[in-house]
N, C-alpha and C. Protein backbone atom coordinates (compact mmCIF):
# COMPACT_ATOMS: atom_id res chain seq x y z
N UNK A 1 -0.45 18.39 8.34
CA UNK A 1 0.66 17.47 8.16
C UNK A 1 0.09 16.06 7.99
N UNK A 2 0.56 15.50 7.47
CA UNK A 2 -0.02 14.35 6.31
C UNK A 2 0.66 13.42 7.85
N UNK A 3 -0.18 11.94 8.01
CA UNK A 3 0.18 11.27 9.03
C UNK A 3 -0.40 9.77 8.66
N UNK A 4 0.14 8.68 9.23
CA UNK A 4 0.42 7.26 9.06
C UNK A 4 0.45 6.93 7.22
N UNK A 5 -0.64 6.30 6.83
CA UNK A 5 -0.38 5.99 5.47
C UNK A 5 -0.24 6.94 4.47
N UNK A 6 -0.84 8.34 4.82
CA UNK A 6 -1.24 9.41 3.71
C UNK A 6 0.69 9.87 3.59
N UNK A 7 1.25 9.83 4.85
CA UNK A 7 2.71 10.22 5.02
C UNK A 7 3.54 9.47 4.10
N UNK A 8 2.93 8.17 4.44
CA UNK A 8 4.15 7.45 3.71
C UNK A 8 3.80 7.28 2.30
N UNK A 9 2.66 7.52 1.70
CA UNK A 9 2.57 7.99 0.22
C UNK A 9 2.97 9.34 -0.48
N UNK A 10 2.86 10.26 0.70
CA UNK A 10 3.70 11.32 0.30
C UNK A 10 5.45 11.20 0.20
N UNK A 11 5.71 10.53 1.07
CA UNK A 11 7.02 10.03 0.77
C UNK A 11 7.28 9.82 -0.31
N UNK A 12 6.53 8.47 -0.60
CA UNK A 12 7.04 7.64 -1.64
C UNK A 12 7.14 8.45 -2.61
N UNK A 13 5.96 9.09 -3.25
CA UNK A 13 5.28 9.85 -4.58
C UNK A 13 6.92 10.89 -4.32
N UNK A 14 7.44 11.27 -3.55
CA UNK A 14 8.50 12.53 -3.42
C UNK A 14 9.61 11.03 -4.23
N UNK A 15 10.09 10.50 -3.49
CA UNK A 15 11.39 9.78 -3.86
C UNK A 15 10.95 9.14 -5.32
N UNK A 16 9.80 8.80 -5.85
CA UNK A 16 9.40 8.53 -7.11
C UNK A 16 10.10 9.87 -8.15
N UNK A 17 9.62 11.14 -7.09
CA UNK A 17 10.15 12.09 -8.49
C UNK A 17 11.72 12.48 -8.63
N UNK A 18 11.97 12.11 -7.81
CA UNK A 18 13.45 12.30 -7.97
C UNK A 18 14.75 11.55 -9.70
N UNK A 19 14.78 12.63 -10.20
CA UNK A 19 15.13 12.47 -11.37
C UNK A 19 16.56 11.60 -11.60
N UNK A 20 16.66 10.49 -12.39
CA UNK A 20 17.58 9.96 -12.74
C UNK A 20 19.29 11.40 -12.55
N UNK A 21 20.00 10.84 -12.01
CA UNK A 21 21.57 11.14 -11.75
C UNK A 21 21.47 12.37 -10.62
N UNK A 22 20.31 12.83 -10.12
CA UNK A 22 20.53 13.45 -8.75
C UNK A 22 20.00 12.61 -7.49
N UNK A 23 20.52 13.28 -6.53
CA UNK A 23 20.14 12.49 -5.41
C UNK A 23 19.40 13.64 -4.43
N UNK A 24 18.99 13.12 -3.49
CA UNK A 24 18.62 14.00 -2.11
C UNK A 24 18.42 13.31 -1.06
N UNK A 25 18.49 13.82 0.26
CA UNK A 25 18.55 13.90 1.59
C UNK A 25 17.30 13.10 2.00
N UNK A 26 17.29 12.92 3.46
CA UNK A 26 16.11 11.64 4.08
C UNK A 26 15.47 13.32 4.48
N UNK A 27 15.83 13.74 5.19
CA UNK A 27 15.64 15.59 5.57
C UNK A 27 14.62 16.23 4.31
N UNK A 28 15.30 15.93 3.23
CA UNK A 28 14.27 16.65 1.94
C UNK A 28 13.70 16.03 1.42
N UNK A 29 13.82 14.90 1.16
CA UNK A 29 12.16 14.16 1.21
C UNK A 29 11.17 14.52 2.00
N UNK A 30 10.91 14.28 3.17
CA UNK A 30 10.21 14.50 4.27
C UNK A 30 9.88 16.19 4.75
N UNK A 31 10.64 17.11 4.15
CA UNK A 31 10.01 18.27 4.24
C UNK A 31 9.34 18.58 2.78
N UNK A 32 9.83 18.01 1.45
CA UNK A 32 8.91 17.94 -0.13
C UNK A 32 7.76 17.54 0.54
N UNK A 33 7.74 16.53 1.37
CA UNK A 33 6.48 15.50 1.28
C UNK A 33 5.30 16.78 2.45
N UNK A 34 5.96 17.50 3.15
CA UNK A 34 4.93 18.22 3.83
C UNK A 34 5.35 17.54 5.14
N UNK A 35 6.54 16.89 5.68
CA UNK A 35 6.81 16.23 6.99
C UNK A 35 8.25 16.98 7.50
N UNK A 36 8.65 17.88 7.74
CA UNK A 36 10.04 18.58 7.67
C UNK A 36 9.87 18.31 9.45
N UNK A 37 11.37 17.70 9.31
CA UNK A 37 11.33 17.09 10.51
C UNK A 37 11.98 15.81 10.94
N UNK A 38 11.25 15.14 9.87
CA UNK A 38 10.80 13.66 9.63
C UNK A 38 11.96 13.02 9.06
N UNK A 39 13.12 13.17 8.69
CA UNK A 39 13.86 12.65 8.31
C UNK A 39 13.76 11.36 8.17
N UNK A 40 13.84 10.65 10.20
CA UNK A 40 14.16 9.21 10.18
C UNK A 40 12.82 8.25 9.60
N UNK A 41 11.64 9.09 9.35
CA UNK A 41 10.10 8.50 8.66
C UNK A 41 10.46 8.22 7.43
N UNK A 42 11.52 9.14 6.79
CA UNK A 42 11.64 8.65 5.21
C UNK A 42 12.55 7.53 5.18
N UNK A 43 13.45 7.14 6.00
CA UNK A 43 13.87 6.11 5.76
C UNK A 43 13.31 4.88 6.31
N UNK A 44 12.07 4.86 7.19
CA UNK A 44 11.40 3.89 7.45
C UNK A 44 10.20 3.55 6.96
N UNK A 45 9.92 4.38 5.98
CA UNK A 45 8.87 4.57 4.76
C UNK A 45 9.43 3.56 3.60
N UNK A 46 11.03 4.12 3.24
CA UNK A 46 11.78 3.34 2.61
C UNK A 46 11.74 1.87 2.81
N UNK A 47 12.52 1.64 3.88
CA UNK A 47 12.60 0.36 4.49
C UNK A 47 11.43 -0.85 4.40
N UNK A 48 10.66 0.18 4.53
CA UNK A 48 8.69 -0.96 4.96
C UNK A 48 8.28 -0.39 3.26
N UNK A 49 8.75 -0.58 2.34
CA UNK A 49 8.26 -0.31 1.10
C UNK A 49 7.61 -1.50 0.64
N UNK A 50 6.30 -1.54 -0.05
CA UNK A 50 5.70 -3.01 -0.13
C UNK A 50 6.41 -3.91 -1.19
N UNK A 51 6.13 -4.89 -1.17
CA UNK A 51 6.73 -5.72 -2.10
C UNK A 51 6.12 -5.34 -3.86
N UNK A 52 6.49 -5.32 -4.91
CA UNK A 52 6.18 -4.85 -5.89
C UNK A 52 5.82 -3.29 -6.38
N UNK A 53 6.43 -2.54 -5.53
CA UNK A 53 6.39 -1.25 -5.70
C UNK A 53 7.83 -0.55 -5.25
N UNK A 54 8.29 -0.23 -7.14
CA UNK A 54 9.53 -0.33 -7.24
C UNK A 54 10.02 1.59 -7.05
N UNK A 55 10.65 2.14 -6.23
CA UNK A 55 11.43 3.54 -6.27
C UNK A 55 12.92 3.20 -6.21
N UNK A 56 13.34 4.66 -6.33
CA UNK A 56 14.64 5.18 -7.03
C UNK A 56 15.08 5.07 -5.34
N UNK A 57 14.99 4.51 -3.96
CA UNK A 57 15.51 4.44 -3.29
C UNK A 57 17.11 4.68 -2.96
N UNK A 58 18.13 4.25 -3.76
CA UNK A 58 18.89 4.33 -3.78
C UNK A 58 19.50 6.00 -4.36
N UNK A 59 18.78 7.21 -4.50
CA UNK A 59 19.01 8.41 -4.65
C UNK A 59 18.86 9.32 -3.29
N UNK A 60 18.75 8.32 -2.41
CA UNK A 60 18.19 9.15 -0.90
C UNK A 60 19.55 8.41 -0.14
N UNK A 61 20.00 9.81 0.38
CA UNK A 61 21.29 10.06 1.25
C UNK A 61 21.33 10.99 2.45
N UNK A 62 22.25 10.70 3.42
CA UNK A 62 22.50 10.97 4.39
C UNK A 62 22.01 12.58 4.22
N UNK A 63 21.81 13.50 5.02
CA UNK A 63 21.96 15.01 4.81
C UNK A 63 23.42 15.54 4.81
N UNK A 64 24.66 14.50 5.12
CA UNK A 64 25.67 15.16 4.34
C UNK A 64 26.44 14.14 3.32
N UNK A 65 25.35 13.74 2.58
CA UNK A 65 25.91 13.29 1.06
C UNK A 65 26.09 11.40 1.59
N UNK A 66 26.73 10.95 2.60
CA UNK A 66 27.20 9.84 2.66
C UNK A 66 25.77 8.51 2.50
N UNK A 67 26.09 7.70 2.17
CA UNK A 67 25.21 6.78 1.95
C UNK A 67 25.32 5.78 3.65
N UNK A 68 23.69 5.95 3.96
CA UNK A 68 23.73 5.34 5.20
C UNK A 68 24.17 4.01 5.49
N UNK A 69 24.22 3.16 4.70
CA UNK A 69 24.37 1.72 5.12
C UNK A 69 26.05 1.55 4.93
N UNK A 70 25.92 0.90 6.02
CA UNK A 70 27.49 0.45 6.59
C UNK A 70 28.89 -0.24 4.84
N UNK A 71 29.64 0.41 5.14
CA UNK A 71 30.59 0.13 3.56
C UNK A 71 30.67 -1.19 2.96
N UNK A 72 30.21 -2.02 4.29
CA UNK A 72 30.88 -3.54 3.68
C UNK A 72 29.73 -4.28 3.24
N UNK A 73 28.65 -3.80 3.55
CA UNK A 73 27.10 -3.73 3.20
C UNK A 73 26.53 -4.36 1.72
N UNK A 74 26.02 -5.17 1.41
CA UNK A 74 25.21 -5.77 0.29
C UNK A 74 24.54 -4.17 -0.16
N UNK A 75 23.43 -3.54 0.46
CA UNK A 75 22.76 -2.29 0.33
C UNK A 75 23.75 -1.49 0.10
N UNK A 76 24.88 -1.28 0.58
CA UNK A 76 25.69 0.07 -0.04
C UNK A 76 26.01 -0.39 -1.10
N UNK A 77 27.16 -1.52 -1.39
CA UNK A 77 27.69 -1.31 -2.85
C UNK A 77 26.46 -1.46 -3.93
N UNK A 78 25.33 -2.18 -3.72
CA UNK A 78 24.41 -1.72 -4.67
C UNK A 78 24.39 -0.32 -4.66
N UNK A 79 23.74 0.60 -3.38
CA UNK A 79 23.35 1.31 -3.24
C UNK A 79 24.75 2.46 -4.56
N UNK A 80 25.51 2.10 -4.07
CA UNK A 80 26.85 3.11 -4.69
C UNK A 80 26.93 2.52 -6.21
N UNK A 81 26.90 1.07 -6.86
CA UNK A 81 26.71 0.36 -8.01
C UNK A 81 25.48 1.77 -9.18
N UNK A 82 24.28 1.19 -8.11
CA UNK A 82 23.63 2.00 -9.64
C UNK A 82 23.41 3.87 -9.10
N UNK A 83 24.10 4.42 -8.33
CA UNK A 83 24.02 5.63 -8.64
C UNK A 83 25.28 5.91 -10.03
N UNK A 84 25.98 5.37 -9.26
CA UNK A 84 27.65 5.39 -10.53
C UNK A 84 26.92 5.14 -11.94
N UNK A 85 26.09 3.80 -12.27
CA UNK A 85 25.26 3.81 -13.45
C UNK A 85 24.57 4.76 -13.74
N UNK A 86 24.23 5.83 -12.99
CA UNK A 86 23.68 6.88 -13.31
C UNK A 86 24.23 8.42 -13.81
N UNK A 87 25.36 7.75 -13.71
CA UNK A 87 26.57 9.16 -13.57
C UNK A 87 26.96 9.94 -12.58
N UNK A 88 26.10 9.41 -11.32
CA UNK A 88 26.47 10.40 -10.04
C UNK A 88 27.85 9.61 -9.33
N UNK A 89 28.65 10.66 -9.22
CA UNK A 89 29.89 10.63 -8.92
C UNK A 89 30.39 10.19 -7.38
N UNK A 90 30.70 9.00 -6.64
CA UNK A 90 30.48 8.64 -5.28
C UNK A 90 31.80 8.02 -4.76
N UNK A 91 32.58 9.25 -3.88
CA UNK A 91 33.61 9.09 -3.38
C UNK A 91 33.61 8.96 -2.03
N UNK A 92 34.38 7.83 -1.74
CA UNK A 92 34.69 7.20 -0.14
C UNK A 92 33.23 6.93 0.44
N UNK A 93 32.32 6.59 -0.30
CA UNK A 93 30.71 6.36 0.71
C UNK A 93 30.26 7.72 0.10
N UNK A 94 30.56 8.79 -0.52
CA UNK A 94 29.73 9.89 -0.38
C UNK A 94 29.37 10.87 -1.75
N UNK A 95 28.28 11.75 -1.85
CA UNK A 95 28.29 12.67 -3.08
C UNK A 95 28.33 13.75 -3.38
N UNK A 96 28.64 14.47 -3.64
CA UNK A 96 28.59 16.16 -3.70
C UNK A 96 27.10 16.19 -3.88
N UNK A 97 26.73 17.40 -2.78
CA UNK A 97 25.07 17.07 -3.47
C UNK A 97 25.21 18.57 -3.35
N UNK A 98 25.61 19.78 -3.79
CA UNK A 98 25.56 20.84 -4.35
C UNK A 98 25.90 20.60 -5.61
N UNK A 99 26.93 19.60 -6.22
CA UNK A 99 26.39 19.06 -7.58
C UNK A 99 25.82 18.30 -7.94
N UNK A 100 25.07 17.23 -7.45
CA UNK A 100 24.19 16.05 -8.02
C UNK A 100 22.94 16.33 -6.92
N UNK A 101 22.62 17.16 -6.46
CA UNK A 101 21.61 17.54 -5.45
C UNK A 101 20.46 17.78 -6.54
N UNK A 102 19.28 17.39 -6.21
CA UNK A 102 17.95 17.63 -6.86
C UNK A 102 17.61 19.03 -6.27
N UNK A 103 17.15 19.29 -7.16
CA UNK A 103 16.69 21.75 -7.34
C UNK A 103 17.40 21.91 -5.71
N UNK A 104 18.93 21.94 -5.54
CA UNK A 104 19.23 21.95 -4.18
C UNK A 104 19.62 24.05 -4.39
N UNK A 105 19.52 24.43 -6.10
CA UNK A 105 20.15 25.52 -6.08
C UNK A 105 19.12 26.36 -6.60
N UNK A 106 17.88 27.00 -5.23
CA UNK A 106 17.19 27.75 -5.68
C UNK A 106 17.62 28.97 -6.41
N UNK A 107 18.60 29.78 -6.13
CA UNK A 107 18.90 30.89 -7.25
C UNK A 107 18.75 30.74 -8.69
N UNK A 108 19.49 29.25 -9.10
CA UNK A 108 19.74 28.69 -10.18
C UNK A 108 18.40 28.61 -11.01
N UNK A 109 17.72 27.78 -10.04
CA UNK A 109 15.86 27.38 -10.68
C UNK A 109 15.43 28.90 -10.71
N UNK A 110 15.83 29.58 -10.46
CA UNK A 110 14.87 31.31 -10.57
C UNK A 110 15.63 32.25 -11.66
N UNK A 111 16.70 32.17 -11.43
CA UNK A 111 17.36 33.50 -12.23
C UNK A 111 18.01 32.73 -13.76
N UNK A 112 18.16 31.25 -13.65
CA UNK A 112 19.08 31.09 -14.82
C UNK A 112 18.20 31.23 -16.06
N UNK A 113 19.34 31.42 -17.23
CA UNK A 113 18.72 31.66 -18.69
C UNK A 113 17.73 30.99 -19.31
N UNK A 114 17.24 30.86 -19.67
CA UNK A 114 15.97 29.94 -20.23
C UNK A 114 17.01 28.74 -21.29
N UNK A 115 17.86 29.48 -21.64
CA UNK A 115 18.84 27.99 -22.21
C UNK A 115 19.35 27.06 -21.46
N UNK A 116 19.57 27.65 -20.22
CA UNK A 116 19.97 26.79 -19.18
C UNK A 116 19.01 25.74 -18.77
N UNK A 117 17.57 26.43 -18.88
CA UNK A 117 16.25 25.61 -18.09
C UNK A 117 16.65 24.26 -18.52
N UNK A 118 15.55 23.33 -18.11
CA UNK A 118 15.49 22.09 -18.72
C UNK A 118 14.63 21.92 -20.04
N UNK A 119 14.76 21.46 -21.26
CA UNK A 119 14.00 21.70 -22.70
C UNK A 119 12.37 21.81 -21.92
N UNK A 120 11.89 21.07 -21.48
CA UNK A 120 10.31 20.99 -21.17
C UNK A 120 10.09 22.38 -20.87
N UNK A 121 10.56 22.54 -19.90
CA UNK A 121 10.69 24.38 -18.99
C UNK A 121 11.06 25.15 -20.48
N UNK A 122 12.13 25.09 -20.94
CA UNK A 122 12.15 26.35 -22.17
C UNK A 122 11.30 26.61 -22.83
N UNK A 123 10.61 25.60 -23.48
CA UNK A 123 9.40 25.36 -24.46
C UNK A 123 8.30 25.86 -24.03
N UNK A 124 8.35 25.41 -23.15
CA UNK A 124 6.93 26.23 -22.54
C UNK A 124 6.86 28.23 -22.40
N UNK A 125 7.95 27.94 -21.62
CA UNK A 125 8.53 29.83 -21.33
C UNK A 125 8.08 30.42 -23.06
N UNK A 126 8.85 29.32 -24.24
CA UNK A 126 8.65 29.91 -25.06
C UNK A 126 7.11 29.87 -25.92
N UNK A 127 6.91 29.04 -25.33
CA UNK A 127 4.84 29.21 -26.23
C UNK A 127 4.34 29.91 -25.56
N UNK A 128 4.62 30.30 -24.15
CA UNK A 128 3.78 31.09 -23.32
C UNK A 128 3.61 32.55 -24.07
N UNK A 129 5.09 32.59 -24.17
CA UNK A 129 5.40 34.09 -24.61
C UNK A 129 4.74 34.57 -26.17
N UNK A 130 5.16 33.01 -27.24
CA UNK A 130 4.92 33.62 -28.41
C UNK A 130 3.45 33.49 -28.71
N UNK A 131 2.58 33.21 -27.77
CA UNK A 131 0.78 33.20 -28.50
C UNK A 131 0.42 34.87 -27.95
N UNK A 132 1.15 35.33 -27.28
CA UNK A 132 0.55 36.63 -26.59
C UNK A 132 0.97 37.91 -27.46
N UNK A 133 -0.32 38.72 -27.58
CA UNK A 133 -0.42 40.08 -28.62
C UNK A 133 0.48 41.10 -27.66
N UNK A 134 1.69 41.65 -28.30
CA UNK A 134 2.74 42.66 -28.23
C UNK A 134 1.62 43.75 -27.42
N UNK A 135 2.55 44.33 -26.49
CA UNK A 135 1.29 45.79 -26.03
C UNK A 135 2.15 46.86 -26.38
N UNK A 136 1.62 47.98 -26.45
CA UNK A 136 2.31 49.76 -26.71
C UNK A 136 1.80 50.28 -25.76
């Protein structure tokens, strides 16, 4: 388990990948990062972020969807401002994160159609397949 600075670069590098219009949990950061557990570390990883090192901070939410900082908050209505710019949908403080949840639907990432995948993922599935000699 990754500990003091190596932690909080694993953090970061996790909330870095978090893809434009989903969000995720302080909980799933911190178990991506190899810290499951750690919840309240990702938001104090967050918090103590250095000056000039810019993340998608504002995609990291409560573990049930609500955005932590208080409603009347400078940090929330930003915080709620550019997810909405993102298309994620944020009612009363909060988000569906079985729909705007980052890979929250392992079945989905395993069984769905390759049309479904994401283009990068199809393309690949499909060169993989078409350089390889047919067997009998």
């Amino acid at each position: 388990m990754p500990s003091g600075e190596a932690a909080a670069a694993a953090i970061r590098a996790v909330v870095a990948s978090i893809p434009p219009g989903r969000v995720s949990s302080y909980g799933e950061i911190a178990a991506r990062a190899g810290l499951p557990g750690r919840a309240r570390l990702t938001g104090k990883v967050l918090g103590n972020t250095p000056d000039g090192v810019e993340l998608p901070w504002f995609r990291v939410l409560r573990s049930d969807g609500r955005i932590a900082f208080p409603p009347q908050s400078k940090a929330y209505r930003e915080q709620r401002a550019r997810l909405i710019g993102e298309g994620v949908k944020v009612e009363h403080g909060r988000v569906d994160l079985s729909r705007f949840g980052w890979e929250r639907n392992l079945d989905f990432l395993l069984w769905a159609p390759i049309a479904s995948a994401p283009a990068g993922k199809a393309a690949t599935a499909r060169k993989s397949r078409a350089g390889k000699p047919r067997t009998q």
